[in-house]
Protein backbone atom coordinates (compact mmCIF):
# COMPACT_ATOMS: atom_id res chain seq x y z
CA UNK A 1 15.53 3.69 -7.29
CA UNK A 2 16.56 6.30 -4.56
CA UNK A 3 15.77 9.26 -7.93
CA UNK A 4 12.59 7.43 -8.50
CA UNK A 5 11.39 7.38 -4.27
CA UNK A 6 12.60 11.41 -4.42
CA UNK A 7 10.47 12.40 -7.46
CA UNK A 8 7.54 10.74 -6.62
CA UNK A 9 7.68 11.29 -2.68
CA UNK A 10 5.28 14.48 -2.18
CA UNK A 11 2.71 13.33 -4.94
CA UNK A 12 2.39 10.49 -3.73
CA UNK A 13 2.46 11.46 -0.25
CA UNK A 14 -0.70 13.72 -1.24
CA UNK A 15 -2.70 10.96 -3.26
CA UNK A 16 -2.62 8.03 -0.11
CA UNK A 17 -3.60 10.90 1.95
CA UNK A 18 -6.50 11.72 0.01
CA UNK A 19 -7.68 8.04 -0.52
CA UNK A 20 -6.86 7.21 2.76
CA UNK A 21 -9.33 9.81 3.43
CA UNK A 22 -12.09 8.69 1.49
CA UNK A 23 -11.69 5.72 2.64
CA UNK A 24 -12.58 6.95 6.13
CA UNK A 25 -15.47 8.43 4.71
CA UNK A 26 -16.71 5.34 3.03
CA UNK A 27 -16.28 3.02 6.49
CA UNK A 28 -17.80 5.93 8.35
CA UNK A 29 -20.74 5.72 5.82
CA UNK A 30 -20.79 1.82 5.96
CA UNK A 31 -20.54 1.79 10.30
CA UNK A 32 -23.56 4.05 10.19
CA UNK A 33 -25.44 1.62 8.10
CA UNK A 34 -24.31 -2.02 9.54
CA UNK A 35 -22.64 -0.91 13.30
CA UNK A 36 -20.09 -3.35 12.63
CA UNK A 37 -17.66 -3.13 15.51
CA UNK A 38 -14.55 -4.48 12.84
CA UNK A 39 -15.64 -1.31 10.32
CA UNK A 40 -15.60 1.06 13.09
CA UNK A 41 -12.09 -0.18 13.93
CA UNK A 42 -10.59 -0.17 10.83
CA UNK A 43 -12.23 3.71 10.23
CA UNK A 44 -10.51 4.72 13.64
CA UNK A 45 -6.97 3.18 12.16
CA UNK A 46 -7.35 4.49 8.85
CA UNK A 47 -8.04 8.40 10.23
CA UNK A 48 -5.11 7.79 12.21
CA UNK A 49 -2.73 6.96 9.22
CA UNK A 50 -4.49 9.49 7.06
CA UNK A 51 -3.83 12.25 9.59
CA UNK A 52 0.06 10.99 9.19
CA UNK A 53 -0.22 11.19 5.70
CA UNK A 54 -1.54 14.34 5.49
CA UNK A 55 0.97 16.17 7.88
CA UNK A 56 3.61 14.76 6.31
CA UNK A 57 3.04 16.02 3.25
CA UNK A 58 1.82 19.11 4.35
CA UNK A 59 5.74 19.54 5.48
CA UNK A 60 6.59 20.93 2.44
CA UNK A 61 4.71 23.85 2.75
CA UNK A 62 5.26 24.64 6.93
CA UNK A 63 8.55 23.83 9.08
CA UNK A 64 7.09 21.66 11.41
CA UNK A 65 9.13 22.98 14.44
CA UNK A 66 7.29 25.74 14.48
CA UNK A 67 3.94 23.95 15.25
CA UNK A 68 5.46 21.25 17.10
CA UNK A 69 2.02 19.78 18.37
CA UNK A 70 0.93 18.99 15.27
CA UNK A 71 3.21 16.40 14.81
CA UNK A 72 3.42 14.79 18.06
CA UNK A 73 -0.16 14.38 17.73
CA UNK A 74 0.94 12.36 14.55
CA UNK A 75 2.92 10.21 17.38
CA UNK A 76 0.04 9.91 19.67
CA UNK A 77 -2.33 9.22 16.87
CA UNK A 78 0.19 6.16 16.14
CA UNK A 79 0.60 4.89 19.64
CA UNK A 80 -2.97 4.47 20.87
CA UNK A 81 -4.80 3.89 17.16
CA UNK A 82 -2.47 0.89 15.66
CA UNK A 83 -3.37 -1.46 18.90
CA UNK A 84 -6.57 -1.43 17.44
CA UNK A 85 -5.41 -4.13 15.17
CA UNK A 86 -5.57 -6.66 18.30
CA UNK A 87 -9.04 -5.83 18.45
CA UNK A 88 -9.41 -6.32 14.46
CA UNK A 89 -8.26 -9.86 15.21
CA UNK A 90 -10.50 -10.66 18.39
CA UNK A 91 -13.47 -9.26 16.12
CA UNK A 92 -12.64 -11.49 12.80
CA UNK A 93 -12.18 -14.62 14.72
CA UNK A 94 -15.56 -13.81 16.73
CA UNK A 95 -13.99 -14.08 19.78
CA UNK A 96 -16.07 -14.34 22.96
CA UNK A 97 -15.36 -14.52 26.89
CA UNK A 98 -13.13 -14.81 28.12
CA UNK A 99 -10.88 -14.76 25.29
CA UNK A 100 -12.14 -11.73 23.53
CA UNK A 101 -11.80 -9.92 27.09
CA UNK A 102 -7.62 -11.22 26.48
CA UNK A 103 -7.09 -9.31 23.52
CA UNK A 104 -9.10 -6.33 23.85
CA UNK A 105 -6.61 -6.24 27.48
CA UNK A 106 -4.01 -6.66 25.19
CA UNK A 107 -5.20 -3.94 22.97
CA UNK A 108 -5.38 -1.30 25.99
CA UNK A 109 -2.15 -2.27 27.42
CA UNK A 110 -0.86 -1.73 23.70
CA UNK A 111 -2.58 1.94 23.90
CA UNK A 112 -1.37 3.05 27.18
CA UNK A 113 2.31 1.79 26.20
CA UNK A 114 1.81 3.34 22.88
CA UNK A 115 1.19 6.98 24.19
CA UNK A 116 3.88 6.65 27.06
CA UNK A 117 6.60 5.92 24.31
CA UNK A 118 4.79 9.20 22.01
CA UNK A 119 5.13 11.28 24.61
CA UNK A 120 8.29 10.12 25.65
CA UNK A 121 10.25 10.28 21.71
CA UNK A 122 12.35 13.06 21.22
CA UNK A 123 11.14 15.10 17.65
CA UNK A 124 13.55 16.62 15.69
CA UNK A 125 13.11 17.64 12.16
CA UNK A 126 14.23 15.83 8.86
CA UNK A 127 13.90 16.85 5.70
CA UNK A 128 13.80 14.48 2.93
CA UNK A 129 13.02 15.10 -1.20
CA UNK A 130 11.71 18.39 -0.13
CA UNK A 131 9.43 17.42 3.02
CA UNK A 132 10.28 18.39 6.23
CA UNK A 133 8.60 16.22 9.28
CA UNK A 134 9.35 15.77 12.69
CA UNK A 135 11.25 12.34 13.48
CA UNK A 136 12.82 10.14 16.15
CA UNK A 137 15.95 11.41 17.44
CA UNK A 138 18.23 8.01 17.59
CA UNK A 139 20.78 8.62 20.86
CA UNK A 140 17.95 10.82 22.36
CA UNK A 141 15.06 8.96 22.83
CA UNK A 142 14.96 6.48 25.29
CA UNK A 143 15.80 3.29 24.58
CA UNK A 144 12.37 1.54 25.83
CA UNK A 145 10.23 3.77 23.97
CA UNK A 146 12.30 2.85 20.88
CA UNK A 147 11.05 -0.90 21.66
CA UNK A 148 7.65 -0.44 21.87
CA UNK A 149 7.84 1.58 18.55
CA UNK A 150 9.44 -1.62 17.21
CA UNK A 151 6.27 -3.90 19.01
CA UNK A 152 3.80 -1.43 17.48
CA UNK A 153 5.10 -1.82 13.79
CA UNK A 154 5.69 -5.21 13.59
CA UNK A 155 4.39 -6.96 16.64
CA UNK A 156 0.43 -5.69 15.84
CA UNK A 157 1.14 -7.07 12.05
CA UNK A 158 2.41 -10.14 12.72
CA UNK A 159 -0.30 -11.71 14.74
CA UNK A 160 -2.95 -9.46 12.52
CA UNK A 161 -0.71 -12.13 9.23
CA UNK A 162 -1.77 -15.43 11.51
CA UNK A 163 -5.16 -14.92 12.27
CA UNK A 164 -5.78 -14.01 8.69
CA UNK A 165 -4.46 -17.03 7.81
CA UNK A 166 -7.20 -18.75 10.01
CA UNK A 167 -9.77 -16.56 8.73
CA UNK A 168 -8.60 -17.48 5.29
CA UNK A 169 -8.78 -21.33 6.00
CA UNK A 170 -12.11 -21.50 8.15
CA UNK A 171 -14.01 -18.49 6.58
CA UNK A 172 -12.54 -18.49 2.90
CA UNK A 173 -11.82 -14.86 3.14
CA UNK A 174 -8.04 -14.13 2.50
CA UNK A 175 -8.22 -10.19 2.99
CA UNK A 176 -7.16 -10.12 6.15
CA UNK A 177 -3.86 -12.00 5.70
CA UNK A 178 -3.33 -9.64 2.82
CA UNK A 179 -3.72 -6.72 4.58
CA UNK A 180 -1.23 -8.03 7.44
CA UNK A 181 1.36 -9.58 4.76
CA UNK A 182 2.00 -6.50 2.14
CA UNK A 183 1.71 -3.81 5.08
CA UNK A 184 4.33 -6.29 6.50
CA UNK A 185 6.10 -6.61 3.19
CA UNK A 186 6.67 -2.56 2.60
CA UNK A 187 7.80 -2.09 5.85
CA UNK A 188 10.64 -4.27 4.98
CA UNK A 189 11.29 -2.83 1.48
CA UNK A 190 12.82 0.11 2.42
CA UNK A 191 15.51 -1.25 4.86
CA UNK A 192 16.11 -4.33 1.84
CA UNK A 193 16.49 -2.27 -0.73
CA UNK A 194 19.19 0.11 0.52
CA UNK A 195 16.68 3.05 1.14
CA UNK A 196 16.25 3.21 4.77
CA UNK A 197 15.68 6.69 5.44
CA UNK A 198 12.15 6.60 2.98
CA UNK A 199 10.40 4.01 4.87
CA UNK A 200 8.08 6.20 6.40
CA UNK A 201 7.24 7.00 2.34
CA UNK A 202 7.81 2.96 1.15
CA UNK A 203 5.32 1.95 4.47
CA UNK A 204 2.64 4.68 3.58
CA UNK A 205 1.61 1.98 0.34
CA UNK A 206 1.56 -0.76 2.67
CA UNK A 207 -0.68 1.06 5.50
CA UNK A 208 -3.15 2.04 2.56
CA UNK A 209 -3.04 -1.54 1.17
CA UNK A 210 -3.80 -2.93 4.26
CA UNK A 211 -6.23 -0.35 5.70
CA UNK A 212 -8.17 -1.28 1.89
CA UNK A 213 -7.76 -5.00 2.06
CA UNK A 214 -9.29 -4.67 5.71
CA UNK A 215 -12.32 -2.92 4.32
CA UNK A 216 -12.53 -5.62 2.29
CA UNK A 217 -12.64 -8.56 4.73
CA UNK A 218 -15.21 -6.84 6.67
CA UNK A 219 -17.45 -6.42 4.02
CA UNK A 220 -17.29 -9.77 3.08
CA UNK A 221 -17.50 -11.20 6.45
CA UNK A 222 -20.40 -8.86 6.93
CA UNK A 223 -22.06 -10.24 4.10
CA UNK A 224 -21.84 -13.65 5.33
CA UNK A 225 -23.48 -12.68 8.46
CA UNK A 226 -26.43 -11.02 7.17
């Protein structure tokens, strides 16, 4: 599997990045047309992981040491855009005061943690089947920044997987549990599989999966509404 992950890592890499980014084009065309609050979040998450995407790959081409900023921006990008999935869930569960006003707190809390622990990670570069991208340093970066990393990954999907289980029982629209539950799934692949250091390639199906099964539950709910 490992010879498989190597050979198809920069391809790959290059594809998600380029349908994550029409994607973003699509929910930017959609927001324009409906100014749906939950399309406009799930264009600002999908930029974010498109702009990951696309640096990464880019690594085979540029040392990323030597433009530093461009990666740490991937960070930052990270920390404050992935909260917005707290938001996703006050929005698809129609949330109003004062509960709504709980998780979008949550949500900036999330976002001002989320850029402390960016800022805070110590980059160093790694190269892997031919990329090179700037990574956590383990032993270097402090050890509360490499919690809230942990909280962002799985602590934003995990409550995103239970409220689409709601929405999936009271509105009859499954997507959002979907998107939670395989973004949630590939995560986990990479560690269960023996192939730990290509998670950040294993995750990048699961963030397009989910950032696509999103889309999908918005339109739908949208539809309902009109």
């Amino acid at each position: 599997m490992t010879q498989i992950l190597e050979a198809s890592c920069l391809p790959a890499i290059w594809v998600i990045a380029v349908l994550e980014l029409a994607l973003f084009g699509f929910m930017v065309f959609r927001f324009v047309k409906t100014r749906s609050i939950l399309t406009l979040l799930t264009a600002s998450i999908t930029f974010g992981l498109f702009y990951d995407a696309f640096i990464i790959a880019f690594g085979c081409a540029m040392n990323p040491a030597t433009v530093p900023f461009i990666s740490r921006l991937r960070f930052i990008s990270h920390g404050l855009l992935i909260p917005l999935l707290f938001a996703v869930c006050s929005e698809a569960l129609g949330l109003k005061k004062p509960w709504n006003i709980v998780f979008y707190s949550i949500t900036g809390v999330l976002m001002i943690a989320g850029l402390a622990e960016a800022i805070a990670t110590k980059l160093d570069v790694v190269t892997i089947a031919g990329i090179a991208r700037m990574a956590s340093v383990k032993g270097e970066t402090p050890k509360w920044a490499e919690t809230i990393s942990q909280v962002l990954s799985f602590g934003t999907v995990i409550p995103m997987m239970i409220v689409g289980i709601i929405c999936w029982i009271k509105q009859k629209n499954p997507f959002l549990f979907l998107a939670g539950f395989l973004m949630f799934a590939f995560s986990a692949l990479g560690p269960a599989t023996g192939n730990a250091q290509y998670i950040f390639y294993i995750s990048m199906y699961g963030e397009i999966l989910m950032v696509g099964f999103m889309l999908l539950y918005a339109i739908k709910k949208e539809k309902k509404l009109l």
